[in-house]
C-alpha atoms as a PDB file:
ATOM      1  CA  UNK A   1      68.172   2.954 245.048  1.00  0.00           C
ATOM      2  CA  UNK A   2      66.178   3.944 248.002  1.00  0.00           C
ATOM      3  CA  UNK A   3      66.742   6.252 251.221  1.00  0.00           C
ATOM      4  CA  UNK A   4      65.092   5.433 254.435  1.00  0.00           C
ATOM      5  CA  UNK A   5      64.734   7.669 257.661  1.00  0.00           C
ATOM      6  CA  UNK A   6      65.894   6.116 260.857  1.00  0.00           C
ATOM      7  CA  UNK A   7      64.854   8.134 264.560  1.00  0.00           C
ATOM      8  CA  UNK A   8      64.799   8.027 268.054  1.00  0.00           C
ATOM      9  CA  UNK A   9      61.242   9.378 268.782  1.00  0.00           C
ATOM     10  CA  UNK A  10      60.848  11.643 271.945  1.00  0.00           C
ATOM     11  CA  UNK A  11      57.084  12.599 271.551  1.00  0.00           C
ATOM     12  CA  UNK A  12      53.716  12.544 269.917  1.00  0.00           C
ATOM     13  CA  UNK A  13      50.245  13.562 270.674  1.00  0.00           C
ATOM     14  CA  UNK A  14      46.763  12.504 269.751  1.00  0.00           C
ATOM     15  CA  UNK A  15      47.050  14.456 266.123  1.00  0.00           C
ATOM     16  CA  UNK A  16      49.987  12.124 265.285  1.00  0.00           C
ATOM     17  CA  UNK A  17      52.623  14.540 264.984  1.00  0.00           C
ATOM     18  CA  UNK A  18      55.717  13.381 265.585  1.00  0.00           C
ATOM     19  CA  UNK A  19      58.937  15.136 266.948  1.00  0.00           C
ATOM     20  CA  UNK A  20      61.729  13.047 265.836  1.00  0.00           C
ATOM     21  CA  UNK A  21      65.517  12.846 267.445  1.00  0.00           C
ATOM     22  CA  UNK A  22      68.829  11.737 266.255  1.00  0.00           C
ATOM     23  CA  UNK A  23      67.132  11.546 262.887  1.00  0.00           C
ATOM     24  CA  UNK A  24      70.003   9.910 260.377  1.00  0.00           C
ATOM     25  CA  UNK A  25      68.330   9.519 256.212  1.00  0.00           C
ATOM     26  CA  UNK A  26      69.912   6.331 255.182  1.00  0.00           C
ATOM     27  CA  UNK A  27      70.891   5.863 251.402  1.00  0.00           C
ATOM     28  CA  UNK A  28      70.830   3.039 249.977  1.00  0.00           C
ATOM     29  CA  UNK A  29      72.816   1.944 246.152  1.00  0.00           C
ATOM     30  CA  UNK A  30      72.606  -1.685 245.429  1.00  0.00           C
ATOM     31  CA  UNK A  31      74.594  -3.530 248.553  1.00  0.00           C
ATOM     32  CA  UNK A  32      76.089   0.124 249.650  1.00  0.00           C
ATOM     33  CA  UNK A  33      74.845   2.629 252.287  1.00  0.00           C
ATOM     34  CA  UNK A  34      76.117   5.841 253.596  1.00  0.00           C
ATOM     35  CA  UNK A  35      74.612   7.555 256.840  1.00  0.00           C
ATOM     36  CA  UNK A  36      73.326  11.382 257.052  1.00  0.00           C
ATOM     37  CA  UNK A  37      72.986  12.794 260.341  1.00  0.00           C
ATOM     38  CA  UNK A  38      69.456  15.432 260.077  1.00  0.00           C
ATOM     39  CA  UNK A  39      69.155  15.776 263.599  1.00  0.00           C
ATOM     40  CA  UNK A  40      66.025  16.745 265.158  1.00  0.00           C
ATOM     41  CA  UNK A  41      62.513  16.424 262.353  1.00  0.00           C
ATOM     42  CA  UNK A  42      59.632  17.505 263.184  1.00  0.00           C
ATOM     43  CA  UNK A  43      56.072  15.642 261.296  1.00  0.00           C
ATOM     44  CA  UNK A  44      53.065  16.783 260.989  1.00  0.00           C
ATOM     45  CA  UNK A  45      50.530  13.918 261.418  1.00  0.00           C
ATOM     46  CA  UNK A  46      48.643  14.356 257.882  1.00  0.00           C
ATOM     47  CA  UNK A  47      52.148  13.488 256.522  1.00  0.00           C
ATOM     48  CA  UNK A  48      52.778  10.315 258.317  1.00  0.00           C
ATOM     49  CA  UNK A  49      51.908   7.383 255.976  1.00  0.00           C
ATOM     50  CA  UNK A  50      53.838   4.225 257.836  1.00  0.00           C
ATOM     51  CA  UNK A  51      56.204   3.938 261.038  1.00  0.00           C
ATOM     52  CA  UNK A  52      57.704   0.740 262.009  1.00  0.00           C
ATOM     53  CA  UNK A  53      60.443  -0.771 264.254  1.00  0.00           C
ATOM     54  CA  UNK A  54      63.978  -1.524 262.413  1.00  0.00           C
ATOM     55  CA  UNK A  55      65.131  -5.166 263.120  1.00  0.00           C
ATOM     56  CA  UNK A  56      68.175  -4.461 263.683  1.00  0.00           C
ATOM     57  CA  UNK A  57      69.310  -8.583 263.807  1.00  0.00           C
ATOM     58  CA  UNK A  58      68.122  -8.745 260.181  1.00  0.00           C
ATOM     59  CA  UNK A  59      69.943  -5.480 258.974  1.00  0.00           C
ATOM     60  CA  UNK A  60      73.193  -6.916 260.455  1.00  0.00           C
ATOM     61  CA  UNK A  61      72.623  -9.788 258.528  1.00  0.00           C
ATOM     62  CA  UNK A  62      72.186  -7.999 254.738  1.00  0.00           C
ATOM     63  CA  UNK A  63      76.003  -7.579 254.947  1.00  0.00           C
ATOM     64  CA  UNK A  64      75.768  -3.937 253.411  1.00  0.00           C
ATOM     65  CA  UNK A  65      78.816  -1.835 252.558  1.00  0.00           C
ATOM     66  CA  UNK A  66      78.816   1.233 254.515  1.00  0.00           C
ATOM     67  CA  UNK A  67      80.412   4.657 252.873  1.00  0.00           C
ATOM     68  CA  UNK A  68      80.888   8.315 253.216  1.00  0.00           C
ATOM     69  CA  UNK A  69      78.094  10.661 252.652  1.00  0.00           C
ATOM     70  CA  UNK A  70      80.172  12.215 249.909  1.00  0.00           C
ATOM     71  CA  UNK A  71      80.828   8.560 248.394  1.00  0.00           C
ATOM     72  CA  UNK A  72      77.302   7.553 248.574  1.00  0.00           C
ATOM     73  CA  UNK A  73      75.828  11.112 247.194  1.00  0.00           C
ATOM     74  CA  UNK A  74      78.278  10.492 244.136  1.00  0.00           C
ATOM     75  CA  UNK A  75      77.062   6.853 243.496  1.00  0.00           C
ATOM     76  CA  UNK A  76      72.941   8.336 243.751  1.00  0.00           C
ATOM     77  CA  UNK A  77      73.638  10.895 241.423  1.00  0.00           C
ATOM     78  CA  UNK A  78      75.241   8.333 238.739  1.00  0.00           C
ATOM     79  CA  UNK A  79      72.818   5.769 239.410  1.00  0.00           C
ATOM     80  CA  UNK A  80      69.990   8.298 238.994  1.00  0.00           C
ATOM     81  CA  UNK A  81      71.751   9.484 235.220  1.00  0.00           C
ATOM     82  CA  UNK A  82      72.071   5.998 234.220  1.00  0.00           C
ATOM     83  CA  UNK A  83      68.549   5.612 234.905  1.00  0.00           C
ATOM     84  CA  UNK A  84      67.466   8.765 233.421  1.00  0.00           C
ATOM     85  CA  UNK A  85      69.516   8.031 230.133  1.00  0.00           C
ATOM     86  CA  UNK A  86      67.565   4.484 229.777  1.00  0.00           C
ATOM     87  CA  UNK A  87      63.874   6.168 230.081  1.00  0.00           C
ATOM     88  CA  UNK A  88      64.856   8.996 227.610  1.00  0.00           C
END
């Protein structure tokens, strides 16, 4: 289970802040994904540990399963309970 942020990036200065457009989190549950619009982010440099193009050829190749946001919420939260009842 993971969640990655992906942008279209309309500026940045010498600091390395960032101000980030189009911003969608994307959640990931074993081979399914749902999309969550955040709009426009702005990143304070000192918080930016690693930026990086998405190859988008290779991501159309991982054959995903793309969901709701209320589908993919639902399957986080149960996936994060069954992992919280194995380390307890």
């Amino acid at each position: 289970m993971h969640c990655k942020v992906s942008v279209v990036k309309r500026c940045f200065c010498r600091s390395g802040n960032l101000v980030l457009h189009k911003t969608v989190e994307r959640i990931h549950v074993g081979r399914q994904y749902g999309d969550i619009p955040r709009g426009i982010f702005v990143v304070r440099g000192e918080n930016v540990t690693l930026l990086g193009e998405i190859d988008l050829e290779k991501e159309k190749s991982l054959q995903l399963e793309k969901i709701s946001i209320e589908e993919i919420l639902d399957v986080q939260r149960r996936e994060k309970e069954s992992l919280k009842k194995l380390i307890d």
